[in-house]
Protein backbone atom coordinates (compact mmCIF):
# COMPACT_ATOMS: atom_id res chain seq x y z
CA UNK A 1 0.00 0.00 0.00
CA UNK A 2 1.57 3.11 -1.03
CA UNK A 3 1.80 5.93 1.79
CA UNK A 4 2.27 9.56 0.95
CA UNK A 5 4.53 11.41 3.09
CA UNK A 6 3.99 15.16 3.96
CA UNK A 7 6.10 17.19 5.72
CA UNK A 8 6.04 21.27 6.57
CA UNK A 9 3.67 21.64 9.11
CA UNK A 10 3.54 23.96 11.96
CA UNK A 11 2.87 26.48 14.20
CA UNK A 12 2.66 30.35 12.87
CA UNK A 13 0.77 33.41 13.81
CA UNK A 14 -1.77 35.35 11.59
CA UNK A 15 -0.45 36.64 7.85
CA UNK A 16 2.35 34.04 8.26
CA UNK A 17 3.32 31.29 5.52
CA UNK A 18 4.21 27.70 5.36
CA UNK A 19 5.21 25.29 2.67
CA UNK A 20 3.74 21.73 2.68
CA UNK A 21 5.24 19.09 0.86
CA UNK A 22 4.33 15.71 -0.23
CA UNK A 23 6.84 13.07 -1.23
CA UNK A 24 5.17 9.80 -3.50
CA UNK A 25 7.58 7.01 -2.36
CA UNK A 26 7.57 3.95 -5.06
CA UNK A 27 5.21 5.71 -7.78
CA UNK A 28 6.78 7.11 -10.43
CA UNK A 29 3.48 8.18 -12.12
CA UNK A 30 0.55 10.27 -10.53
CA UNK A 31 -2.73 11.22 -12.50
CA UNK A 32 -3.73 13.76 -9.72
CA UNK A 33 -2.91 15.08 -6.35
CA UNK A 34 -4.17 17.07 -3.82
CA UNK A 35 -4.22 18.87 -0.62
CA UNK A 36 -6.78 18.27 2.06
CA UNK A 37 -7.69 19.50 5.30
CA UNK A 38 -9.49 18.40 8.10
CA UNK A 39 -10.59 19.91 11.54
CA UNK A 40 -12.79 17.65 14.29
CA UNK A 41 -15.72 16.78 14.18
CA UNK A 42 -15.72 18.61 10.80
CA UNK A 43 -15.72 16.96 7.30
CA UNK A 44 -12.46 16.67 5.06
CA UNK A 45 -12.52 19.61 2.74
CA UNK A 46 -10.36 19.71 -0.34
CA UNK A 47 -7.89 22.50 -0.64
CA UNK A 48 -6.12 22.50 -4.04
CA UNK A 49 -5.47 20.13 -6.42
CA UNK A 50 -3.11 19.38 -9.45
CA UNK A 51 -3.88 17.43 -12.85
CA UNK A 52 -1.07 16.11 -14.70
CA UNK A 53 -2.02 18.01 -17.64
CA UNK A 54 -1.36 21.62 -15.53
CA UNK A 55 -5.34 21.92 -14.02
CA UNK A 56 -5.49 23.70 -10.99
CA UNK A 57 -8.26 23.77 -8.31
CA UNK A 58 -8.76 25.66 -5.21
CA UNK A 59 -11.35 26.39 -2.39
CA UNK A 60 -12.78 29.55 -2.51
CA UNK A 61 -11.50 30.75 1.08
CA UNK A 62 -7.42 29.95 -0.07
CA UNK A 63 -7.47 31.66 -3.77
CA UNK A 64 -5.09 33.94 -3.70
CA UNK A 65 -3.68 32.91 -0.75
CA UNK A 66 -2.50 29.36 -1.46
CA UNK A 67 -0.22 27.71 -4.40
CA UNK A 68 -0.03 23.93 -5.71
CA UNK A 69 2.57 23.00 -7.24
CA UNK A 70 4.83 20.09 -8.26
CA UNK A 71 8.46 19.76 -8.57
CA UNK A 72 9.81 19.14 -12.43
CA UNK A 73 10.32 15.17 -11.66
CA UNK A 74 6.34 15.21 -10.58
CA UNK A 75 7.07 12.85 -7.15
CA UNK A 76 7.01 16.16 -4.54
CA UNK A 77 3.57 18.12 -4.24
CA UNK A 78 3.86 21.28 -2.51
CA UNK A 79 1.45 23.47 -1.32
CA UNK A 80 2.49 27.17 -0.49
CA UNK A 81 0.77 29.25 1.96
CA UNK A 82 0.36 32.19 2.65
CA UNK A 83 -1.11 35.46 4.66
CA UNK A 84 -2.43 32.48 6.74
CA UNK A 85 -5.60 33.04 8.55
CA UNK A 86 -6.61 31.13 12.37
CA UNK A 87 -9.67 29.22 10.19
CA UNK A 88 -6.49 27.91 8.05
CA UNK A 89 -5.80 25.54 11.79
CA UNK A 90 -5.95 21.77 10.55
CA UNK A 91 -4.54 18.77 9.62
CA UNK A 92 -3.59 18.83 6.43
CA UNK A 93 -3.49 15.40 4.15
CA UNK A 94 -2.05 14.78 0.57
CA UNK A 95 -3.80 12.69 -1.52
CA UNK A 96 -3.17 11.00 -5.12
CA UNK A 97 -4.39 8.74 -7.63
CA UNK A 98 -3.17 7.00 -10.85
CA UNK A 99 -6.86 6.31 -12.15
CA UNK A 100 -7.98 8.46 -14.79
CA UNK A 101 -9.74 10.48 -15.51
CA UNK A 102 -11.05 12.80 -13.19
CA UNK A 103 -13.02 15.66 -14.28
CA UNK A 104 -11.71 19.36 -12.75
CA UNK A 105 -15.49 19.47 -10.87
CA UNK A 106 -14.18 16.23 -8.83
CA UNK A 107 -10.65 17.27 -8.58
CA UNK A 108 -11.45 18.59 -4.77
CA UNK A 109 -13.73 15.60 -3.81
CA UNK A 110 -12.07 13.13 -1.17
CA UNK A 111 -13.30 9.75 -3.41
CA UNK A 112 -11.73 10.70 -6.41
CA UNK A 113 -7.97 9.67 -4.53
CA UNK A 114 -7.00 6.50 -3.73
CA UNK A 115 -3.77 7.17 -1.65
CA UNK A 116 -3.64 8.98 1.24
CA UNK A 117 -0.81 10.70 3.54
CA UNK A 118 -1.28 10.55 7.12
CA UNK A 119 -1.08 14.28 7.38
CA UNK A 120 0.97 17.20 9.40
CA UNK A 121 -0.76 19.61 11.50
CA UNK A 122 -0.96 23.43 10.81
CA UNK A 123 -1.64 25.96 13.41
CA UNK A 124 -2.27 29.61 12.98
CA UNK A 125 -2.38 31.93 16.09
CA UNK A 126 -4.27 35.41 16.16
């Protein structure tokens, strides 16, 4: 089972900025990836996502704020951050799938991935 590993996290006050990455150990081919968040008792909400053909997507509370991105060997996702905001707080996953296709409407839906990081926490003080 492949395990995505993210890395990045942390603790940062108000208008800050972070960069969370995403390493794809043992797959040397992704369709799509993503960023997700998650806070308790809350459902996961997609943050941004990447096609392999260059399709973007982003919630509408991180546009402008937030950048996806891949490195030019396409095995690290990162996600920049920034002018962070406290409702930003939450653990954020990475996500990625080799099926295709997936239409840019699903790109920010949880069931379109199939592998999943176990996710690094992001905190953002007043």
């Amino acid at each position: 089972q492949v395990q995505l590993v993210e890395s990045g996290g942390g603790s940062v006050q108000a208008g800050g900025s972070l960069r969370l990455s995403c390493k794809v150990p043992g797959m040397s081919y992704t369709y799509c990836m993503a960023w997700f968040r998650q806070v308790p008792g809350k459902e996961r909400e997609g943050v941004a996502a990447l096609r392999s053909d260059g399709i973007t997507r982003y919630t509408s509370s991180v546009k402008g704020r937030f950048t996806v991105s891949q490195d030019r060997a396409k095995v690290t996702l990162y996600l920049q951050m920034n002018n962070l905001k406290p409702e930003d707080t939450a653990m954020y996953y990475c996500a990625a799938t080799t099926r295709q296709p997936v239409s840019a409407n699903l790109l920010l839906r949880a069931e379109s991935y199939s592998y999943w990081g176990q996710g690094t926490k992001v905190t953002v003080s007043a």
